[in-house]
Protein backbone atom coordinates (compact mmCIF):
# COMPACT_ATOMS: atom_id res chain seq x y z
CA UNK A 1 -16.23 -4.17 40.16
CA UNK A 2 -15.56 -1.87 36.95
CA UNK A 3 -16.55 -1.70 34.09
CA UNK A 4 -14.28 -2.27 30.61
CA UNK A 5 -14.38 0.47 29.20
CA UNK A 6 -16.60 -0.08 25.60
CA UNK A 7 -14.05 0.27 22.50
CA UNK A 8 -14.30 2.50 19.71
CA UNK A 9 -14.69 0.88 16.38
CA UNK A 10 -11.63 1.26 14.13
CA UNK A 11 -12.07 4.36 11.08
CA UNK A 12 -10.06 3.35 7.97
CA UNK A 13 -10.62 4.51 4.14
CA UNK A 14 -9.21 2.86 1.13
CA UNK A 15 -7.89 4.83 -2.02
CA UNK A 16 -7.09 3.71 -5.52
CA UNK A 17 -4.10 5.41 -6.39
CA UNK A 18 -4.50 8.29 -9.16
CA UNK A 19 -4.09 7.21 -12.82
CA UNK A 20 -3.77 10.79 -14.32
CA UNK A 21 -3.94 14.75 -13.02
CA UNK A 22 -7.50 14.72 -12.43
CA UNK A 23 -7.78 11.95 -10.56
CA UNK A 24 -4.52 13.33 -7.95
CA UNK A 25 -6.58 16.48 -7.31
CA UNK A 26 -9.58 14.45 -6.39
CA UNK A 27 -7.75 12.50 -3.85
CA UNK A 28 -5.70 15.10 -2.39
CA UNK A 29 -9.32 17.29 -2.02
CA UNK A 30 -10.39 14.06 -0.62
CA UNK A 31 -7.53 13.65 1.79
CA UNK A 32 -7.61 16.82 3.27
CA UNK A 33 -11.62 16.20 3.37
CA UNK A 34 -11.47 12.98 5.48
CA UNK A 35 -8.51 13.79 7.52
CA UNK A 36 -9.95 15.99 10.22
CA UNK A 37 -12.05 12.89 10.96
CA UNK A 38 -8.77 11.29 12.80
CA UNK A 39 -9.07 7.78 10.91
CA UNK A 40 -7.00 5.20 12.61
CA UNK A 41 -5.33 4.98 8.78
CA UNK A 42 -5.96 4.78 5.33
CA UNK A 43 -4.25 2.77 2.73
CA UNK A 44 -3.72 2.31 -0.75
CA UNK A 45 -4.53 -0.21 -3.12
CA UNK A 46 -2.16 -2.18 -6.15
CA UNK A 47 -3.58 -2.25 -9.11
CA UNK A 48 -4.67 -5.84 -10.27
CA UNK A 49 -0.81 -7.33 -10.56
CA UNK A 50 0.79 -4.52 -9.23
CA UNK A 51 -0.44 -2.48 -12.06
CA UNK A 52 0.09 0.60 -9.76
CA UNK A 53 2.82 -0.17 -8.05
CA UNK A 54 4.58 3.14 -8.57
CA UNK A 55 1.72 5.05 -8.27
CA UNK A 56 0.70 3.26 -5.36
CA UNK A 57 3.93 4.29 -3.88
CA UNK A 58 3.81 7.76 -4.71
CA UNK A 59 0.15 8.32 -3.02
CA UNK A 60 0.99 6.62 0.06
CA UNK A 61 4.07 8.56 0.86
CA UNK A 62 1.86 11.59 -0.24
CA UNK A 63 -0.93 10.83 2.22
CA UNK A 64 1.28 10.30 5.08
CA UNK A 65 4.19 13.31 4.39
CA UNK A 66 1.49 15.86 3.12
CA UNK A 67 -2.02 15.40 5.41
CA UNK A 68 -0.07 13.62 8.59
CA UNK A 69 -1.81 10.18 8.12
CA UNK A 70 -1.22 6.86 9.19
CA UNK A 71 -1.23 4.88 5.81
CA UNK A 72 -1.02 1.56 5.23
CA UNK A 73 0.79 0.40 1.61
CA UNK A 74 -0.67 -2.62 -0.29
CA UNK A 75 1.72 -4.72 -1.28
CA UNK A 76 1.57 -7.76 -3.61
CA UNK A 77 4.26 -10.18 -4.35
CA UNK A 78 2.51 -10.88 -7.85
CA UNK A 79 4.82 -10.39 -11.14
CA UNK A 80 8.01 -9.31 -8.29
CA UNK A 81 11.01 -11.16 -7.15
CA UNK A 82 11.62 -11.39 -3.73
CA UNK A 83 14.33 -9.09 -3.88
CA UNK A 84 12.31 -6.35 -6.04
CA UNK A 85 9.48 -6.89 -3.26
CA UNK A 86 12.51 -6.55 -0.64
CA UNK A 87 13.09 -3.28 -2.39
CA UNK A 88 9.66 -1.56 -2.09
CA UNK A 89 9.40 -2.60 1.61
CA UNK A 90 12.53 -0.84 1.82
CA UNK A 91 11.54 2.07 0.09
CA UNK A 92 8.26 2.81 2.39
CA UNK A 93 10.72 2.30 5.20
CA UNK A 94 12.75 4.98 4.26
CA UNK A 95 9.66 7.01 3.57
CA UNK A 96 8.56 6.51 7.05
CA UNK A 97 5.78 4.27 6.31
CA UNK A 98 5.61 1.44 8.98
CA UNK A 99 1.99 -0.02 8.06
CA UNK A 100 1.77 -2.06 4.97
CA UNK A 101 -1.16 -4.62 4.25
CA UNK A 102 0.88 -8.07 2.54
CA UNK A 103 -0.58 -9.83 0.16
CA UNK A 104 -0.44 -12.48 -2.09
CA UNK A 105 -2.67 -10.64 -4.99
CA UNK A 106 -4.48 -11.78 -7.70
CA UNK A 107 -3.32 -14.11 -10.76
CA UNK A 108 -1.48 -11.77 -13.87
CA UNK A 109 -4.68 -11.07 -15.95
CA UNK A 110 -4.83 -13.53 -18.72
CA UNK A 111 -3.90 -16.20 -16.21
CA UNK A 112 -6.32 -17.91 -14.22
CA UNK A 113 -3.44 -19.14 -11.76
CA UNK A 114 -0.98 -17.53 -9.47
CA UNK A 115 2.23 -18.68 -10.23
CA UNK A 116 5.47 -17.46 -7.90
CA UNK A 117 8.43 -16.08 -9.20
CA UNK A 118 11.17 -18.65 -9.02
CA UNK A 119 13.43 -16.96 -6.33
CA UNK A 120 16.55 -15.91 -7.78
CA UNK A 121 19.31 -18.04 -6.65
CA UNK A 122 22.84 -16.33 -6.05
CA UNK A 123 26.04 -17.65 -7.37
CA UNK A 124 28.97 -18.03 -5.25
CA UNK A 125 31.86 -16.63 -6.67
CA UNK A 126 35.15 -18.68 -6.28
């Protein structure tokens, strides 16, 4: 009989994406640090209610086009339309990006519910 071989535990890191210059350099130094270790991928957090959603974008398609990693995007739905959340999947598609970790994300601070964006409904036009 033969054996299975014994599986490898999975290698990820998490950034938070940079918030000003000196924070960028540390992450880049850090990317290039971490990425001769061959993680299976990294991703990228949102800032509590998409805080970072921009600069969230702009280090994960840094990550993957600059140091060759596999990076998973946060994504959260909170304070976003369907169609504006639509939009950023679209936008890391186009990027290349085909890992992104959905999720619902915490309440708008000063709230202490999540509430949904009504969807937006479209008018027919006569």
């Amino acid at each position: 009989m033969s054996q299975t071989p014994a599986k490898t535990p999975a290698v990820s890191f998490e950034f938070f994406p940079p918030r000003n210059l000196d924070q960028s350099f540390r992450l880049w130094e850090t990317a290039r640090a971490l990425a001769p270790l061959g993680p299976d991928f990294v991703s990228v957090t949102y800032g509590a209610g998409g805080t970072t959603r921009q600069l969230t974008h702009e280090a994960v398609t840094a990550l993957s086009s600059h140091y060759g990693l596999n990076v998973a995007a946060h994504l959260t739905c909170v304070d976003a339309t369907r169609e504006e959340t639509m939009k950023i999947v679209a936008d890391y598609a186009a990027a290349g990006v085909r890992e992104i970790v959905a999720l619902r994300g915490d309440a708008p601070q000063g709230q202490d519910t999540f509430t949904p964006i009504p969807m937006v409904s479209q008018a027919r036009s006569s």
